[in-house]
N, C-alpha and C. Protein backbone atom coordinates (compact mmCIF):
# COMPACT_ATOMS: atom_id res chain seq x y z
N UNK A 1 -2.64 -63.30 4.25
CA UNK A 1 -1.53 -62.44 3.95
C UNK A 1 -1.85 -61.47 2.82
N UNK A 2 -2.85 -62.15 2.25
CA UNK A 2 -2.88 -61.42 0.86
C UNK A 2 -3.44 -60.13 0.66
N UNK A 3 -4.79 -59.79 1.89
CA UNK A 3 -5.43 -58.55 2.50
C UNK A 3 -4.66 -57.75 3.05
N UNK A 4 -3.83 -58.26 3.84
CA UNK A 4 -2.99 -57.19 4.70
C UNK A 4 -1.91 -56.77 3.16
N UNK A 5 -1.62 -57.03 2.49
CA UNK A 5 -0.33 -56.51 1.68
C UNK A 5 -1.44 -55.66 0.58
N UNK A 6 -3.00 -55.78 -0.03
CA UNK A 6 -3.70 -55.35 -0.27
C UNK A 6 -4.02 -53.79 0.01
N UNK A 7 -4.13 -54.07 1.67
CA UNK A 7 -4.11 -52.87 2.43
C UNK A 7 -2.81 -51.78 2.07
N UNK A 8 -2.41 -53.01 2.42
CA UNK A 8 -0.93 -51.53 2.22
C UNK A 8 -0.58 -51.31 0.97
N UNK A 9 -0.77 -51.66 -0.10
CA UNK A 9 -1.02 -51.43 -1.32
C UNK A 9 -2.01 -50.24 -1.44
N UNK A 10 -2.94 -50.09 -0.97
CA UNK A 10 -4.03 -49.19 -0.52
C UNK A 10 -3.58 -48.05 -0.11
N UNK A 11 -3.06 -48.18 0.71
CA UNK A 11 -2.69 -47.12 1.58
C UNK A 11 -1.38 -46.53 1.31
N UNK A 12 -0.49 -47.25 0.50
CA UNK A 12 0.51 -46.53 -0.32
C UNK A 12 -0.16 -45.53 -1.51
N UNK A 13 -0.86 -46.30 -1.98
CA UNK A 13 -1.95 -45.58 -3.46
C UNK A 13 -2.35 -44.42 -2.76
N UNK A 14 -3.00 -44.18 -1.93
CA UNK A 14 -3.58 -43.23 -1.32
C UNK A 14 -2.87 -41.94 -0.97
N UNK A 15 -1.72 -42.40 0.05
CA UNK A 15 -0.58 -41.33 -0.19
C UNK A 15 -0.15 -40.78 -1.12
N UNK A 16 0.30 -41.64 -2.21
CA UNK A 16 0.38 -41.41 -3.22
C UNK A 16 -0.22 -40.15 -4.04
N UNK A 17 -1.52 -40.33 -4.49
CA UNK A 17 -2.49 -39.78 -4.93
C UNK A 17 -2.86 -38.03 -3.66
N UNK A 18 -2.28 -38.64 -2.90
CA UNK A 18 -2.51 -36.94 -1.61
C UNK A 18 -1.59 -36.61 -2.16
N UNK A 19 -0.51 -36.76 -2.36
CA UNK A 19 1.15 -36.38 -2.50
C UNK A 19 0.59 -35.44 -3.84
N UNK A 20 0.30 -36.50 -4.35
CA UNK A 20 0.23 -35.77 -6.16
C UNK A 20 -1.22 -34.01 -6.08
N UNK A 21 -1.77 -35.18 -5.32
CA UNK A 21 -2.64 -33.90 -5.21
C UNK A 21 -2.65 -32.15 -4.25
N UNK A 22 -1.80 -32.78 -3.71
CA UNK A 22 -1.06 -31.04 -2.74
C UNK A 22 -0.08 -30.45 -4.16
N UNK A 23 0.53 -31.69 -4.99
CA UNK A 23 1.55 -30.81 -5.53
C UNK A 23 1.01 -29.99 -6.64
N UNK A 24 -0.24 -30.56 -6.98
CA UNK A 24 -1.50 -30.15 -7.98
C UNK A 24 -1.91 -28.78 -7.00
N UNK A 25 -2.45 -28.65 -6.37
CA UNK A 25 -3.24 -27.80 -5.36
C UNK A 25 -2.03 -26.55 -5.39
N UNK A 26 -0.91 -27.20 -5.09
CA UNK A 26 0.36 -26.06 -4.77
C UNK A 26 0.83 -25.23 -6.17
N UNK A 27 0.49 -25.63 -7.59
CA UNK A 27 1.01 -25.60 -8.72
C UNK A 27 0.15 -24.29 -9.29
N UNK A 28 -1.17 -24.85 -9.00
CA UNK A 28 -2.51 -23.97 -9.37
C UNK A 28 -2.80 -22.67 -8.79
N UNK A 29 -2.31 -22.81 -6.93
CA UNK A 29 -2.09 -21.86 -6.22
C UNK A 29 -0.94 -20.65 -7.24
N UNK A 30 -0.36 -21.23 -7.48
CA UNK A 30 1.04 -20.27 -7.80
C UNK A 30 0.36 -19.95 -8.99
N UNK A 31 -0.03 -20.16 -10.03
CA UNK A 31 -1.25 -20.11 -11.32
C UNK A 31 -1.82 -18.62 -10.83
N UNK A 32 -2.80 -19.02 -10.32
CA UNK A 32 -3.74 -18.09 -9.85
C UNK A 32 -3.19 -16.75 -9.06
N UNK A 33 -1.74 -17.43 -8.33
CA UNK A 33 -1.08 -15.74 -7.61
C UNK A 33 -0.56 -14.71 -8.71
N UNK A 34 0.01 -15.52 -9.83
CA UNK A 34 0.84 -14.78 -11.23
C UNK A 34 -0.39 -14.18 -11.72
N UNK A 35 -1.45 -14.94 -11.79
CA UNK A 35 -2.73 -14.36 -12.99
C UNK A 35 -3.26 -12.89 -11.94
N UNK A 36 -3.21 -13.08 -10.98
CA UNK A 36 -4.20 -12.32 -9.83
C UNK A 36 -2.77 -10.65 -9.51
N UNK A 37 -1.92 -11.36 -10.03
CA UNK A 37 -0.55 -10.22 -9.96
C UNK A 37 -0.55 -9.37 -11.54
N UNK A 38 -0.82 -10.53 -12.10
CA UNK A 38 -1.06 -9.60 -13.66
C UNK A 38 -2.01 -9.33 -13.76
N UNK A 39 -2.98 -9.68 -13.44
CA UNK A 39 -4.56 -8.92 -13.61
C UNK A 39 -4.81 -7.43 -12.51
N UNK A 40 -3.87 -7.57 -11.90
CA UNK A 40 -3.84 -6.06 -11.17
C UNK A 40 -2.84 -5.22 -11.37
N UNK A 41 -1.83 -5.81 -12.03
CA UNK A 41 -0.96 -5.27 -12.81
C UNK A 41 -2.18 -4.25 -14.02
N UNK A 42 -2.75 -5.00 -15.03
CA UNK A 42 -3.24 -4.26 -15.41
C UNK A 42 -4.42 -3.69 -15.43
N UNK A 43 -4.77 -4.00 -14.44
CA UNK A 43 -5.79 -2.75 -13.87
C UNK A 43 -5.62 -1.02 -13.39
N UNK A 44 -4.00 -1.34 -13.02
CA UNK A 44 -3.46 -0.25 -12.45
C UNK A 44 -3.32 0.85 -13.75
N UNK A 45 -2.89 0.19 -14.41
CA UNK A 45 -2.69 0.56 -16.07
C UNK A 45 -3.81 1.12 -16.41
N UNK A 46 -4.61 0.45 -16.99
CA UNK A 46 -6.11 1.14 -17.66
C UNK A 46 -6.12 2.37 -16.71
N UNK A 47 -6.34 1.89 -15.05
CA UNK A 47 -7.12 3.40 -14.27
C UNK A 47 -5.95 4.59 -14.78
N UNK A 48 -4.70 3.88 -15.37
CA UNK A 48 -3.52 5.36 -15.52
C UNK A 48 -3.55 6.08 -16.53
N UNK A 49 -4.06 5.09 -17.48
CA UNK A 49 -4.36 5.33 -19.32
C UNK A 49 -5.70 6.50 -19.12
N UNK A 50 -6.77 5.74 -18.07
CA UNK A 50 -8.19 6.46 -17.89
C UNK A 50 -8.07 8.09 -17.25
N UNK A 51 -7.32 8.17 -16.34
CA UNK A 51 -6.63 9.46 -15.84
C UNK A 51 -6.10 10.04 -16.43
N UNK A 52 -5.44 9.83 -17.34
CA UNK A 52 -4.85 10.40 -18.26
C UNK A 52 -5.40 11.22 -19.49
N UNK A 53 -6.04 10.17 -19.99
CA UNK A 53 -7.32 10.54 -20.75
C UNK A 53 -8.05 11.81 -20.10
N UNK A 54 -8.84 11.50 -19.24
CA UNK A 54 -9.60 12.75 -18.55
C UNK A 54 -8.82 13.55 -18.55
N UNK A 55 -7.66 13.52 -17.87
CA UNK A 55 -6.82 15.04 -17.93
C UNK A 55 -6.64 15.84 -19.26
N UNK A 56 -6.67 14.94 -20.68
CA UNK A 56 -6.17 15.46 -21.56
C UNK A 56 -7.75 15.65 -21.99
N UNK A 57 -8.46 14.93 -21.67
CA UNK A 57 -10.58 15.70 -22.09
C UNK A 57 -10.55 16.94 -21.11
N UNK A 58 -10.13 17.44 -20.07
CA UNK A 58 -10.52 18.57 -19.70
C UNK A 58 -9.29 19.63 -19.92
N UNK A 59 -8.28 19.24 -20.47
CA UNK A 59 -7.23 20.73 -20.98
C UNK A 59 -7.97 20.61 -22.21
N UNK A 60 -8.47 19.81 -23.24
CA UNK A 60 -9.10 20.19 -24.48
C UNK A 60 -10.12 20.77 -24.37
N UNK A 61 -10.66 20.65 -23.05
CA UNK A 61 -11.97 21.82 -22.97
C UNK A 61 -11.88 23.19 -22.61
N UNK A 62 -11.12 23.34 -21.43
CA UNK A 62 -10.47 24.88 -20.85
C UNK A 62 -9.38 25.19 -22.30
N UNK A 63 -9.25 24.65 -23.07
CA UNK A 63 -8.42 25.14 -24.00
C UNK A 63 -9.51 25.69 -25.19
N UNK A 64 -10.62 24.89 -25.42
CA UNK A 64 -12.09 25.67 -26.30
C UNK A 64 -12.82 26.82 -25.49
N UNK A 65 -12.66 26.56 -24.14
CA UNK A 65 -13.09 27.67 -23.82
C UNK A 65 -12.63 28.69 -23.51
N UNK A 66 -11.21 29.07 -23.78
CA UNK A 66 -10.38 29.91 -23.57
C UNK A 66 -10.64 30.37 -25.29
N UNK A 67 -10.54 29.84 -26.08
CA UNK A 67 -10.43 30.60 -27.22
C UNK A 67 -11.83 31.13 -27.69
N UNK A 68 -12.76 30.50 -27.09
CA UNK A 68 -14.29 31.27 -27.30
C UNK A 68 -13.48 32.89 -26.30
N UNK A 69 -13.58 32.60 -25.41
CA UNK A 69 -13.57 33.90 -24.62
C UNK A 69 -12.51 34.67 -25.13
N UNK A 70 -11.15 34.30 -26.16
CA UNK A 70 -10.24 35.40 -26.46
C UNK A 70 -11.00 35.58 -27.98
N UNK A 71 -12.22 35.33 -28.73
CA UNK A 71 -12.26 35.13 -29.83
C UNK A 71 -13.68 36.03 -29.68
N UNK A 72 -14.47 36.34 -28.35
CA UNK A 72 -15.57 37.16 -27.99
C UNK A 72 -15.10 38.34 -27.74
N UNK A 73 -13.84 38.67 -27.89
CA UNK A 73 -12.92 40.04 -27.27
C UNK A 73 -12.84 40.38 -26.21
N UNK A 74 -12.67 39.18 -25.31
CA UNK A 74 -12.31 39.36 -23.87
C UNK A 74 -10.63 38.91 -23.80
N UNK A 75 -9.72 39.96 -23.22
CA UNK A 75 -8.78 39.53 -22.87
C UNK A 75 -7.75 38.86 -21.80
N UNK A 76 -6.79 38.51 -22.21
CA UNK A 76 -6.25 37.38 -21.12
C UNK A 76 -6.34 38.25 -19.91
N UNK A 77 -5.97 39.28 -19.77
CA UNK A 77 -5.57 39.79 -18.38
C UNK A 77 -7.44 39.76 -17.53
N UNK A 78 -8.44 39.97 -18.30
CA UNK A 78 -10.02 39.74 -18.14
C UNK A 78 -9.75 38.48 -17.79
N UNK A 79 -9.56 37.00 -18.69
CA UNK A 79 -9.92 36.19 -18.28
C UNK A 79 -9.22 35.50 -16.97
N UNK A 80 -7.67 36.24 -16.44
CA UNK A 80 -7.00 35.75 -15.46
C UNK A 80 -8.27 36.60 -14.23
N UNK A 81 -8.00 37.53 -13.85
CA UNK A 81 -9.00 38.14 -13.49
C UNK A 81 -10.22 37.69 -13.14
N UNK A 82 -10.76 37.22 -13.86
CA UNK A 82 -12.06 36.12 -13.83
C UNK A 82 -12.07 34.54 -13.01
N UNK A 83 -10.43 34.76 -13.05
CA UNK A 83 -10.39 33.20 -12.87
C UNK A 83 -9.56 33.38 -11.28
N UNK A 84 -9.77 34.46 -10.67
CA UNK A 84 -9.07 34.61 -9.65
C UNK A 84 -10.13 34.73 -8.73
C-alpha cells in the first residue's frame, strides 16, 4: 500500500511543481513583453531625438552658409536665384 500512495504522492508533487512552473514561465513571459514594449518604446525616442538633431545640424549649416554668401556681397534675390 505504501508504494502505491508513494506514487501518488509523486505524481501530485509533480503536478504540482508543472503548475508552479507554467505560472513561472507565464509571469516572465509578461516580464519580457513590458521590457520588449519599453525597450521599443525607447528606441522610437532616441531615432526622434536623432532626427531631430540632424534637422537642427543641417538648418545650422544652410544658416552659415547663407551668411558667408550674404557677407561675400551676394544678395538674397542672387542666392534665391541660385537655389532655383
Amino acid at each position: 500500500m505504501k508504494s502505491g500512495m508513494a506514487k501518488k504522492e509523486k505524481a501530485k508533487a509533480a503536478k504540482a511543481e508543472t503548475k508552479a512552473a507554467k505560472k513561472k514561465e507565464k509571469k516572465q513571459k509578461a516580464e519580457l513583453k513590458a521590457a520588449t514594449k519599453e525597450l521599443t518604446k525607447a528606441e522610437n525616442k532616441k531615432a526622434a531625438v536623432e532626427a531631430k538633431a540632424a534637422e537642427e545640424a543641417k538648418k545650422g549649416e544652410a544658416e552659415d552658409v547663407l551668411k558667408k554668401l550674404l557677407s561675400s556681397g551676394m544678395t538674397a534675390e542672387e542666392i534665391l536665384a541660385k537655389l532655383q
